[in-house]
PDB file of N, CA and C in Angstrom:
ATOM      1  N   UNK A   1     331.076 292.554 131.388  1.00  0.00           N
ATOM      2  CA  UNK A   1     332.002 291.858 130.518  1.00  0.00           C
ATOM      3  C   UNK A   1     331.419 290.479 130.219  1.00  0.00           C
ATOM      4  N   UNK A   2     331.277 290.048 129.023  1.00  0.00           N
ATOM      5  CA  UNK A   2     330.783 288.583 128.308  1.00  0.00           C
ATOM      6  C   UNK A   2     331.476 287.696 129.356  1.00  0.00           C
ATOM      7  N   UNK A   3     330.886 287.201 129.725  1.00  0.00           N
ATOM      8  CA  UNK A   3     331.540 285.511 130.356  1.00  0.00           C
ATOM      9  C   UNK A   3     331.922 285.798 131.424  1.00  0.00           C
ATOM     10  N   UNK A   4     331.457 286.798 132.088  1.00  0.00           N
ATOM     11  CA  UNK A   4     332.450 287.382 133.983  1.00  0.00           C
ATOM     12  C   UNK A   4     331.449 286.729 134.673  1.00  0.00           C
ATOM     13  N   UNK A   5     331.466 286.003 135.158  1.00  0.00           N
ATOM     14  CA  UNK A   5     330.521 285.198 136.199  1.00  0.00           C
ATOM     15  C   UNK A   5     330.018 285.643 137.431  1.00  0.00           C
ATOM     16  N   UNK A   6     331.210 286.799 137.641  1.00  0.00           N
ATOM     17  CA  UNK A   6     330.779 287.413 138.842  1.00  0.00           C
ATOM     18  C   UNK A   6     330.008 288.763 139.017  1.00  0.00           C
ATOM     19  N   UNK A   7     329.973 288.867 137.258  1.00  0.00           N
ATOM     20  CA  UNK A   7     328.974 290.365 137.333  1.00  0.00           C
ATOM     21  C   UNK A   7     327.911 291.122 137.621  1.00  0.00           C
ATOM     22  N   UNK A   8     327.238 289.985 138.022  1.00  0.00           N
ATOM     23  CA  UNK A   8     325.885 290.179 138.956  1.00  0.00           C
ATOM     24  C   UNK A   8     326.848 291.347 139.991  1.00  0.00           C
ATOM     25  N   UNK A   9     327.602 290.659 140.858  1.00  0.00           N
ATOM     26  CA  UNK A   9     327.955 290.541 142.437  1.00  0.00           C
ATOM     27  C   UNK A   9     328.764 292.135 142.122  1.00  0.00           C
ATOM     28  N   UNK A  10     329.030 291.878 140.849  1.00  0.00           N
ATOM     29  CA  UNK A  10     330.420 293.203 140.921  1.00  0.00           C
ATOM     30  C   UNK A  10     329.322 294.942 140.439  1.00  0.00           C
ATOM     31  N   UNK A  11     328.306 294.577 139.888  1.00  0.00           N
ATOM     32  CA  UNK A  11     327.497 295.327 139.557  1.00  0.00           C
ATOM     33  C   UNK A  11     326.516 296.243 140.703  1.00  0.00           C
ATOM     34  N   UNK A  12     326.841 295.023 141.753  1.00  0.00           N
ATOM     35  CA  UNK A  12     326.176 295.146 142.917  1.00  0.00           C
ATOM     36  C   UNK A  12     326.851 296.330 144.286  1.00  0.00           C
ATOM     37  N   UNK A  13     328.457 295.653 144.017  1.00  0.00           N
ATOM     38  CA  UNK A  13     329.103 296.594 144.340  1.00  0.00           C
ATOM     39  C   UNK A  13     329.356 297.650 143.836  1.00  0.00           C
ATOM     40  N   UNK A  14     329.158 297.930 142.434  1.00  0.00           N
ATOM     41  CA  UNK A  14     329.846 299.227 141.792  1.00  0.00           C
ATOM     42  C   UNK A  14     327.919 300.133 142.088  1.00  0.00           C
ATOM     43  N   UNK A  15     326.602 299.550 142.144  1.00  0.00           N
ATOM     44  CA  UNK A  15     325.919 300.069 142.718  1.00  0.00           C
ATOM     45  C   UNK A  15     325.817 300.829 144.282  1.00  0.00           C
ATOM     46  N   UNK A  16     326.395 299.853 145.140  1.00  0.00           N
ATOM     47  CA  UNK A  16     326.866 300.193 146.692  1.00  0.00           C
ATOM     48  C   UNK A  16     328.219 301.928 146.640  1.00  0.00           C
ATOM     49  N   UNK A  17     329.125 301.347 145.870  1.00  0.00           N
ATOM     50  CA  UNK A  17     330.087 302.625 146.055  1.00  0.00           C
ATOM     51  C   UNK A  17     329.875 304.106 145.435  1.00  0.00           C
ATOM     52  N   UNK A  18     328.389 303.719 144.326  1.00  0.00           N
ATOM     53  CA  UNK A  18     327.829 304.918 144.290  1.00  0.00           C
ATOM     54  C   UNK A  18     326.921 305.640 145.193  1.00  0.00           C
ATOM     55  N   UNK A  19     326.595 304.841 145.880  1.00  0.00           N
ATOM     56  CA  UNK A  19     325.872 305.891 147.188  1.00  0.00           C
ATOM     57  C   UNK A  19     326.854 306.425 148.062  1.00  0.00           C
ATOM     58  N   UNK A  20     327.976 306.280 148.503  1.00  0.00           N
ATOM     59  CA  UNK A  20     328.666 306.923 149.508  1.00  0.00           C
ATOM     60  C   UNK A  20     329.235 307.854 148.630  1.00  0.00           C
ATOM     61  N   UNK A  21     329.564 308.730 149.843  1.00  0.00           N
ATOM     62  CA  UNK A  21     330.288 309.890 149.874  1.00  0.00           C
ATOM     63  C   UNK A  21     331.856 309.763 149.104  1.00  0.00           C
ATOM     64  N   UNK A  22     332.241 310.692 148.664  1.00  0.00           N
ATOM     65  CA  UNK A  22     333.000 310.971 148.674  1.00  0.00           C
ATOM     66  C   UNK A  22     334.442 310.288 149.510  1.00  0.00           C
ATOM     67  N   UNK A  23     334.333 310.763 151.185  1.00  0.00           N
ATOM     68  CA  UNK A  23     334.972 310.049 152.248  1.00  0.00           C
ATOM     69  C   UNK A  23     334.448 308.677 152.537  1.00  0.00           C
ATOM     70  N   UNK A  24     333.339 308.747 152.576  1.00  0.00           N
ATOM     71  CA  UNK A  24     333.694 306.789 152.721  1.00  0.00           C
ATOM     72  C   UNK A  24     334.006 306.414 151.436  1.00  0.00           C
ATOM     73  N   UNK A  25     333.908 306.640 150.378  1.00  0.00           N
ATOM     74  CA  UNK A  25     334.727 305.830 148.857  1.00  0.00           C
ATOM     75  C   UNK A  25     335.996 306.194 149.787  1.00  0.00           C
ATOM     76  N   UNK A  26     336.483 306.933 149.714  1.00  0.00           N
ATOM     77  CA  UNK A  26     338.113 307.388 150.089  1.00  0.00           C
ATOM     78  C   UNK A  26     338.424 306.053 151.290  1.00  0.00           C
ATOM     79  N   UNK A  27     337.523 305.899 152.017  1.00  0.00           N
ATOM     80  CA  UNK A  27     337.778 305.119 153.662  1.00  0.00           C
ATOM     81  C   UNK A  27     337.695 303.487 153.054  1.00  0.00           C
ATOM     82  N   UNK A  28     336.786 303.271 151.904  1.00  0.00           N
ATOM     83  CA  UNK A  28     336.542 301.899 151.646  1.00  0.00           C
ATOM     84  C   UNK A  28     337.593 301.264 150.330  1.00  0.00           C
ATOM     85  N   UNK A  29     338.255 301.836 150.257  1.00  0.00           N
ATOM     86  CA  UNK A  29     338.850 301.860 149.095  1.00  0.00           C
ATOM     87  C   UNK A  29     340.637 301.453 149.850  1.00  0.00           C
ATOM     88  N   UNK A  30     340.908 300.647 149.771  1.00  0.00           N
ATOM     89  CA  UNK A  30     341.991 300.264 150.141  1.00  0.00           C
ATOM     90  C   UNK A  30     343.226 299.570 149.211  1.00  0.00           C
ATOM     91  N   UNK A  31     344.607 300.312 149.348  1.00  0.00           N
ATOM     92  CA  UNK A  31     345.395 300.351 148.558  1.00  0.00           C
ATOM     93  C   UNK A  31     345.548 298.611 148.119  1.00  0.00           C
ATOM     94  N   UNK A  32     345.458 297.274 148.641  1.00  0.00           N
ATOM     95  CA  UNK A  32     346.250 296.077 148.542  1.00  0.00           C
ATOM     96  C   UNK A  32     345.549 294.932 149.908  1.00  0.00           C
ATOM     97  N   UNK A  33     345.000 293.963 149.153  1.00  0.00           N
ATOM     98  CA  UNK A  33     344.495 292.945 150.143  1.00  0.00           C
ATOM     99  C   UNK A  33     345.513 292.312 151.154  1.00  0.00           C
ATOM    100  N   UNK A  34     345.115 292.136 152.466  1.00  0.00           N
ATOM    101  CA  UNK A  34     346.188 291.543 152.843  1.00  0.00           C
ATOM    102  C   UNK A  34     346.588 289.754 152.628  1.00  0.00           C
ATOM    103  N   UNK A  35     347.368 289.220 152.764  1.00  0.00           N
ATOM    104  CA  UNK A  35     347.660 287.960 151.849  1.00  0.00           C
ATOM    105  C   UNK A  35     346.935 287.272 153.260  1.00  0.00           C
ATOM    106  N   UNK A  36     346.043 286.119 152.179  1.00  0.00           N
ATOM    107  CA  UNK A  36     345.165 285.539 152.393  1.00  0.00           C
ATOM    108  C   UNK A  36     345.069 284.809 153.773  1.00  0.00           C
ATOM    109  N   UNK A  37     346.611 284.158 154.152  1.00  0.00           N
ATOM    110  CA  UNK A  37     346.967 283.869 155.197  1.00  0.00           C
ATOM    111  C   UNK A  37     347.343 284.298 156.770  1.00  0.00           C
ATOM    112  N   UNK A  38     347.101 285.552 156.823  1.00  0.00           N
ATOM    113  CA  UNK A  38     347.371 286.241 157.819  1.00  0.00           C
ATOM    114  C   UNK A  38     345.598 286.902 158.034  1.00  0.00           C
ATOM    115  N   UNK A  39     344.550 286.729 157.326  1.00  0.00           N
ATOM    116  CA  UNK A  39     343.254 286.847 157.815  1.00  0.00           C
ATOM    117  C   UNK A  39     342.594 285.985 158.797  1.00  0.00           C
ATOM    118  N   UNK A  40     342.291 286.442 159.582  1.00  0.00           N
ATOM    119  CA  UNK A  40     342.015 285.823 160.884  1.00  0.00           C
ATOM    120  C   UNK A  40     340.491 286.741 161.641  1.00  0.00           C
ATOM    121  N   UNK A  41     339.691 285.566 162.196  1.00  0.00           N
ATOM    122  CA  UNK A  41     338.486 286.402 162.728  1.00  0.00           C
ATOM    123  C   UNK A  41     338.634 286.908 163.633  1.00  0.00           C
ATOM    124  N   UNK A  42     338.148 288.104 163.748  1.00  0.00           N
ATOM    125  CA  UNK A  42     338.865 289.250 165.084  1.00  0.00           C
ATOM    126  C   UNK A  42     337.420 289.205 166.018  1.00  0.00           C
ATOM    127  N   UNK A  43     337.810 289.378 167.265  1.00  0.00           N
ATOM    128  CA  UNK A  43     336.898 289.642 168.258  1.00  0.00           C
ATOM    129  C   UNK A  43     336.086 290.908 168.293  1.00  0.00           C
ATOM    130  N   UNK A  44     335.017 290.686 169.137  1.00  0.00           N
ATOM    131  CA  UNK A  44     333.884 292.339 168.908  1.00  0.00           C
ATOM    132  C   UNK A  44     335.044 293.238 169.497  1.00  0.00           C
ATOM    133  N   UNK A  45     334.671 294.497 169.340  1.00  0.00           N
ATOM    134  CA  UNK A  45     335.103 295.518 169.297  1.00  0.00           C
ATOM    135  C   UNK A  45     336.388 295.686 168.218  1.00  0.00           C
ATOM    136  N   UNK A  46     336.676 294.695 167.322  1.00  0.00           N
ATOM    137  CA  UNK A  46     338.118 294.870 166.701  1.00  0.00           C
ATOM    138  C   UNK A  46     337.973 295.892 165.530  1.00  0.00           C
ATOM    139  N   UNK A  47     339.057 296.638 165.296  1.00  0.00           N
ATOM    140  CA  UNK A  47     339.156 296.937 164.195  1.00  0.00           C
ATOM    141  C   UNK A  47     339.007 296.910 162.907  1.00  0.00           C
ATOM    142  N   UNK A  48     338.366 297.103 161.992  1.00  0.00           N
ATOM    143  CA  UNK A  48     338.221 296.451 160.970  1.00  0.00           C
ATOM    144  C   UNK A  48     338.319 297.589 159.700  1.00  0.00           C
ATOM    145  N   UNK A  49     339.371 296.966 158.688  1.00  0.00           N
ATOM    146  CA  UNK A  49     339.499 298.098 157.522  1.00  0.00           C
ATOM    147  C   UNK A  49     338.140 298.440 156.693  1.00  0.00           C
ATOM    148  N   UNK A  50     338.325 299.545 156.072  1.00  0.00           N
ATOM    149  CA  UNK A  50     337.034 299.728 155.136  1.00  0.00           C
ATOM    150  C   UNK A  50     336.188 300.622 156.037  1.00  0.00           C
ATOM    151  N   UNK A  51     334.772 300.605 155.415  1.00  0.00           N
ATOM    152  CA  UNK A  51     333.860 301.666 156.100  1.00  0.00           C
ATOM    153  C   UNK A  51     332.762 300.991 156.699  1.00  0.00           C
ATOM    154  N   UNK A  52     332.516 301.081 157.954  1.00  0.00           N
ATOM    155  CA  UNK A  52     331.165 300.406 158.655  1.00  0.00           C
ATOM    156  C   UNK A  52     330.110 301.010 157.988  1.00  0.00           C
ATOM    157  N   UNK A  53     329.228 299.776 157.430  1.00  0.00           N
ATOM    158  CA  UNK A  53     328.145 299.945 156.809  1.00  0.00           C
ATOM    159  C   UNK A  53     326.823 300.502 158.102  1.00  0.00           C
ATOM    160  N   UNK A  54     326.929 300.253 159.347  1.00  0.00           N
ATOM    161  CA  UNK A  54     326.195 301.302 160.255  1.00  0.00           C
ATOM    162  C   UNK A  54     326.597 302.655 159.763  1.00  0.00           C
ATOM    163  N   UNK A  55     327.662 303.099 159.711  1.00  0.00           N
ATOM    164  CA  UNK A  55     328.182 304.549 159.272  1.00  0.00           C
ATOM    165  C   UNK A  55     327.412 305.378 158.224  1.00  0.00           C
ATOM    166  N   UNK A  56     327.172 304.015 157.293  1.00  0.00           N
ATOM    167  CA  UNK A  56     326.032 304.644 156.132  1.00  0.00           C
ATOM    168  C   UNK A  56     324.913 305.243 156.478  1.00  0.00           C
ATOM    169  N   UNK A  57     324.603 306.101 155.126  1.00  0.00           N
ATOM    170  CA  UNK A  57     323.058 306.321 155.176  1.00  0.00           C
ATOM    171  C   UNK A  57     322.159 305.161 154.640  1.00  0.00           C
ATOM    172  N   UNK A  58     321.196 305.699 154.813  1.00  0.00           N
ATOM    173  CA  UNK A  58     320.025 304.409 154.230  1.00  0.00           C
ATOM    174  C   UNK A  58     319.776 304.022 153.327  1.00  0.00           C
ATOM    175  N   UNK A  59     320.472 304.813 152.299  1.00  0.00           N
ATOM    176  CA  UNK A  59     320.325 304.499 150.578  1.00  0.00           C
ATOM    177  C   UNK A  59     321.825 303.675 150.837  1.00  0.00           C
ATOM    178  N   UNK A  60     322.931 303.486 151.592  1.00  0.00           N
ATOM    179  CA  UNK A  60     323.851 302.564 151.342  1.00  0.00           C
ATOM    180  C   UNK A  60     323.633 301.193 152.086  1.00  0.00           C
ATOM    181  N   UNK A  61     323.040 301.707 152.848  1.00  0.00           N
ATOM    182  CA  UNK A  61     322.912 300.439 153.556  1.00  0.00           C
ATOM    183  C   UNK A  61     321.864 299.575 152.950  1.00  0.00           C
ATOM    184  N   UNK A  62     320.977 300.137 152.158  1.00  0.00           N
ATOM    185  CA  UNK A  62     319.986 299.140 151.561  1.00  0.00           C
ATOM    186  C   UNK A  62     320.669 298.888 150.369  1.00  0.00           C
ATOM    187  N   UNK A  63     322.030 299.296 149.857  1.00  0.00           N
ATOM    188  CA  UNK A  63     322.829 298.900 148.672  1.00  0.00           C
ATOM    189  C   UNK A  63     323.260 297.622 149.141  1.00  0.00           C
ATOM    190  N   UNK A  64     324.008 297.636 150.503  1.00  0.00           N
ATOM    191  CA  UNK A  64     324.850 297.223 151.057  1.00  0.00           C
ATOM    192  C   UNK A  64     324.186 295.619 151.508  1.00  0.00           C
ATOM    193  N   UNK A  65     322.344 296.072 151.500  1.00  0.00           N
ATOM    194  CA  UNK A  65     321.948 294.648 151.888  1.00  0.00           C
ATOM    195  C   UNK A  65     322.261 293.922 150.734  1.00  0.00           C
ATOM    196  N   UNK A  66     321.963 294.605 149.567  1.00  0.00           N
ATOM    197  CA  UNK A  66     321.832 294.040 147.972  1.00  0.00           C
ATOM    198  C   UNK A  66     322.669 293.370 148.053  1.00  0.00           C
ATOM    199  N   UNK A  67     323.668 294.386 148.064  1.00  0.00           N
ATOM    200  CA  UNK A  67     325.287 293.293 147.712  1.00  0.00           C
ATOM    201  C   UNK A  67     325.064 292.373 148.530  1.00  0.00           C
ATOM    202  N   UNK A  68     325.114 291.870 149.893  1.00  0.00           N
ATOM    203  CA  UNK A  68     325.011 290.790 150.455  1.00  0.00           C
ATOM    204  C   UNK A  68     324.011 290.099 149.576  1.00  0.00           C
ATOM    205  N   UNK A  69     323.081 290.102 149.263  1.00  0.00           N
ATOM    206  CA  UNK A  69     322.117 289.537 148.916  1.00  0.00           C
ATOM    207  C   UNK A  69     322.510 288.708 147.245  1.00  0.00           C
ATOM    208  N   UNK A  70     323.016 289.764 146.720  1.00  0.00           N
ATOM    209  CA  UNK A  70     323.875 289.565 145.593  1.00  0.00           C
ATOM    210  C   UNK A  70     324.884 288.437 145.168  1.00  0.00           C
ATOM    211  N   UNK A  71     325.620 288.371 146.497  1.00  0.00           N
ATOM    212  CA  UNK A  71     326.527 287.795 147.061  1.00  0.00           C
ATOM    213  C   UNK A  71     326.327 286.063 147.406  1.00  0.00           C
ATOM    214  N   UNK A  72     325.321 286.440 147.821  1.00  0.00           N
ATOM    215  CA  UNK A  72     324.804 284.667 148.173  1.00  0.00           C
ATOM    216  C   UNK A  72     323.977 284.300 147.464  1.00  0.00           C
ATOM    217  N   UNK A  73     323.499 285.003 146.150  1.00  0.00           N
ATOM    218  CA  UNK A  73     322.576 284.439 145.489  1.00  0.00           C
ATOM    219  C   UNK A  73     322.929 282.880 144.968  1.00  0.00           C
ATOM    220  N   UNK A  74     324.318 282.431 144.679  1.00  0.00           N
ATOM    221  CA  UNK A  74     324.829 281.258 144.012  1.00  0.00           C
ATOM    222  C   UNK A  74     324.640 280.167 144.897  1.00  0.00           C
ATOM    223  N   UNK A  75     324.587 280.704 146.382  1.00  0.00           N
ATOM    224  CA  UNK A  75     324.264 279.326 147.181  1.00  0.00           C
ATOM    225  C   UNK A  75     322.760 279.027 147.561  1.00  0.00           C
ATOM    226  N   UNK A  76     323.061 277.545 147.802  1.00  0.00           N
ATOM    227  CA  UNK A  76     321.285 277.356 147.626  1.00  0.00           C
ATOM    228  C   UNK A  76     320.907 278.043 149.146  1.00  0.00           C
ATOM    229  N   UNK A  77     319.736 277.853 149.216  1.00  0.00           N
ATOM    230  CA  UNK A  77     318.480 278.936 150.027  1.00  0.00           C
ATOM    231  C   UNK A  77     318.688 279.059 151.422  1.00  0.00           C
ATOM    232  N   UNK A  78     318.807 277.152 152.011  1.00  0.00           N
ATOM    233  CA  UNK A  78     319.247 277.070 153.351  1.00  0.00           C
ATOM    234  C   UNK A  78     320.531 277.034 153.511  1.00  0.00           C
ATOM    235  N   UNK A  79     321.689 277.275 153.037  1.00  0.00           N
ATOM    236  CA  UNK A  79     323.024 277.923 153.022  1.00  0.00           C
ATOM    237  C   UNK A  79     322.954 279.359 153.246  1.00  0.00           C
ATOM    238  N   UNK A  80     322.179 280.243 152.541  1.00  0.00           N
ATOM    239  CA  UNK A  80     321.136 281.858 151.997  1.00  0.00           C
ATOM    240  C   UNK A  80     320.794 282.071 153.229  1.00  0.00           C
ATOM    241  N   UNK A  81     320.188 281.001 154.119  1.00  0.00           N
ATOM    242  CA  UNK A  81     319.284 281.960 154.995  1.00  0.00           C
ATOM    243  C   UNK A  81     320.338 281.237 156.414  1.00  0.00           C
ATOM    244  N   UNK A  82     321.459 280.297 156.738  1.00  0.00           N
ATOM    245  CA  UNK A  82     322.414 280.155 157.846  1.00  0.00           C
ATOM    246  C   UNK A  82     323.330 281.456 157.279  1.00  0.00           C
ATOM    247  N   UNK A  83     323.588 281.759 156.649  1.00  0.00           N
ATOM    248  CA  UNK A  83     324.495 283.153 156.491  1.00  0.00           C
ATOM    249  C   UNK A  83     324.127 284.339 156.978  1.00  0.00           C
ATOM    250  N   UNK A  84     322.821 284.633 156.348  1.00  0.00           N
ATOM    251  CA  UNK A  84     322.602 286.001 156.841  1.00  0.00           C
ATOM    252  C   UNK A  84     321.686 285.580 158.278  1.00  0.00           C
ATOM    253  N   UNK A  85     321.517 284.457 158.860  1.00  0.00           N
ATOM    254  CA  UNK A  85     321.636 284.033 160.383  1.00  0.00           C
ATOM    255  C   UNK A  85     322.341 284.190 161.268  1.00  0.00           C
ATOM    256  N   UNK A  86     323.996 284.238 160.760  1.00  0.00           N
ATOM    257  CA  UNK A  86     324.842 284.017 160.903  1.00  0.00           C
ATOM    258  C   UNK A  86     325.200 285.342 161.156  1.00  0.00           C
ATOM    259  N   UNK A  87     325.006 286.519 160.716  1.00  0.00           N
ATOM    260  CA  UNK A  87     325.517 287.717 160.698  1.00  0.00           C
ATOM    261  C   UNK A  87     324.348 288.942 161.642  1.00  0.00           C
ATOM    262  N   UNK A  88     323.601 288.098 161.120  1.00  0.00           N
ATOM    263  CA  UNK A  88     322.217 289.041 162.606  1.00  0.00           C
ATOM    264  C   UNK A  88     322.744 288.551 163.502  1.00  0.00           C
ATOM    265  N   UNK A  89     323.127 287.538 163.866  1.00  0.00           N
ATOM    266  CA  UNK A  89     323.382 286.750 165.023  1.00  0.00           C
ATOM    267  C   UNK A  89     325.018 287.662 165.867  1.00  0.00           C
ATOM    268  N   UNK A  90     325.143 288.237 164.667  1.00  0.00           N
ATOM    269  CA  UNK A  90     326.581 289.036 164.892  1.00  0.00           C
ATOM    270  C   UNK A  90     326.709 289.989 164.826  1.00  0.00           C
ATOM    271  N   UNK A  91     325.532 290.747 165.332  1.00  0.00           N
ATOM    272  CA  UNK A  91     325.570 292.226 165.279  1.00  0.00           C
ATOM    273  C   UNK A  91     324.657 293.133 164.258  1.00  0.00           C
ATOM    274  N   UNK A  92     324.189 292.188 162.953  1.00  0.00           N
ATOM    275  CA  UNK A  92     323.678 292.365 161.643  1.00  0.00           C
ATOM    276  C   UNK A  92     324.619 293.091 160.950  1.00  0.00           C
ATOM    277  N   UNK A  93     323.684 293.352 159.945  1.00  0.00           N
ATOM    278  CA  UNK A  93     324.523 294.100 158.904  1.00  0.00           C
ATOM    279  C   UNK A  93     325.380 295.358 159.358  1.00  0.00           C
ATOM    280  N   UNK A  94     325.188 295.907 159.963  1.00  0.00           N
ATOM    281  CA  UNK A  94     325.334 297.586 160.287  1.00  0.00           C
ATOM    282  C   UNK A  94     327.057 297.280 161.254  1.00  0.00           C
ATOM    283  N   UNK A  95     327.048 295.750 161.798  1.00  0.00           N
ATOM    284  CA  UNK A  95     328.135 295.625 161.885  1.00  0.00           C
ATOM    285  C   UNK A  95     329.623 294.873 161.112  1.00  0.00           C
ATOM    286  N   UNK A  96     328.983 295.151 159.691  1.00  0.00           N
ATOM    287  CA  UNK A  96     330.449 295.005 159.027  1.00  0.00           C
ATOM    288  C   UNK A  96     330.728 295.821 158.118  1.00  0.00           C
ATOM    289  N   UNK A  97     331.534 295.843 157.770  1.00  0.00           N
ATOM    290  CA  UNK A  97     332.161 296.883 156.848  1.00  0.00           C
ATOM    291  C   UNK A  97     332.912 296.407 155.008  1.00  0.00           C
ATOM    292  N   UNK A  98     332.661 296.832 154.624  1.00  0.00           N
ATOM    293  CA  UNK A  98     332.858 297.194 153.130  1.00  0.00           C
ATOM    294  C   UNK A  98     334.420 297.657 152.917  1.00  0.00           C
ATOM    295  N   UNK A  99     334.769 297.320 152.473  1.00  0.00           N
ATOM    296  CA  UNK A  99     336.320 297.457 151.748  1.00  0.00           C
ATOM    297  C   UNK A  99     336.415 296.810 150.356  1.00  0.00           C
ATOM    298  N   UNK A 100     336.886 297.655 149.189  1.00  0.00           N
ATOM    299  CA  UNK A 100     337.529 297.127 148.249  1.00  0.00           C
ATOM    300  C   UNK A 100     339.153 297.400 147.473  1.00  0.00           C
ATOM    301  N   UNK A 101     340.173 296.414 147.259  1.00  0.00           N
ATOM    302  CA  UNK A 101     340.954 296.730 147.154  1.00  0.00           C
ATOM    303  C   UNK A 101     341.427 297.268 145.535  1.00  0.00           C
ATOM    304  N   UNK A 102     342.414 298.647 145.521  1.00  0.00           N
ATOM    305  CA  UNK A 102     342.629 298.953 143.979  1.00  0.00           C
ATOM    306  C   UNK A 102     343.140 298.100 143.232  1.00  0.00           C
ATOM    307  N   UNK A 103     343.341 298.193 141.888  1.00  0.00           N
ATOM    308  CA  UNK A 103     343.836 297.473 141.405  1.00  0.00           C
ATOM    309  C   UNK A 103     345.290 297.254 141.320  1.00  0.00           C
ATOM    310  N   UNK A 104     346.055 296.062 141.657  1.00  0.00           N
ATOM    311  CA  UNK A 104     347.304 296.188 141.230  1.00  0.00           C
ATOM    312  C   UNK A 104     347.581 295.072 140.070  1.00  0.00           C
ATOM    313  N   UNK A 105     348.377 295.364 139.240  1.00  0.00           N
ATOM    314  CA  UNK A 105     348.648 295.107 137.684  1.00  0.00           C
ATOM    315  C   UNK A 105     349.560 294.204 138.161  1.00  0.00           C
ATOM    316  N   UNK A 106     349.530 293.145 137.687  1.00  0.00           N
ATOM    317  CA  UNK A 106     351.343 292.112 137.805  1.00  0.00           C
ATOM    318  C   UNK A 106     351.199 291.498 136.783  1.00  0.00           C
ATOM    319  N   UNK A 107     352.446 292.453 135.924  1.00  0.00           N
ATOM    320  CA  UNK A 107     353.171 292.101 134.616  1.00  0.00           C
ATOM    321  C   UNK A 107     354.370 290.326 134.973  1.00  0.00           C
ATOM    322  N   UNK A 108     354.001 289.874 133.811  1.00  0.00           N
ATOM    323  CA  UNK A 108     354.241 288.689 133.504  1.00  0.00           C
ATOM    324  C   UNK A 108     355.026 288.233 132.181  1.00  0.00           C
ATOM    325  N   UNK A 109     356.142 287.953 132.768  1.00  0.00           N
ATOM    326  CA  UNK A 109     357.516 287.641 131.293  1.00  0.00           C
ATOM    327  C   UNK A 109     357.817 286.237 131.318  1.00  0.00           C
TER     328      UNK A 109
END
């Protein structure tokens, strides 16, 4: 879309949800975000909605780096490289998971 700023990032994802299956689209695909305020960082072993990108195969998970990669392209380099520091440091990639929420429409009078 002309002027979407985020279409790199969203292109990136709509690349990522074509490699999975069937069931993980079904698993990553979540009806409604939860409101912003009740997100909170959960401890190892926690639960987490969406589909663990370990779960993937190797064609998602090298989607899955993209999108990250995708993702931080807007920040500069040493911001770029404390992030994905930040997440090796946490298990790497293979420990987070992918979720996107459907769309919900809110009509406006």
């Amino acid at each position: 879309m002309p002027g979407n700023s985020f279409a790199y990032q969203g292109d990136a994802l709509n690349r990522l949800m074509e490699t999975l299956t069937p069931a993980q689209r079904a698993a990553a695909i979540l009806p409604a975000p939860p409101h912003e305020l009740v997100i909170q960082v959960q401890r190892a072993g926690a639960s987490f909605p969406g589909v663990a990108i370990a779960a993937l195969g190797e064609a998602s998970q090298e989607a899955a780096r993209r999108l990250l990669d995708a993702v931080f392209s807007c920040y500069p380099e040493p911001n770029r490289r404390e992030a994905f520091a930040c997440i090796d440091a946490n298990g790497g990639i293979g420990a987070l998971h992918v979720a996107v929420y459907a769309s919900t429409a809110s009509t406006r009078t």
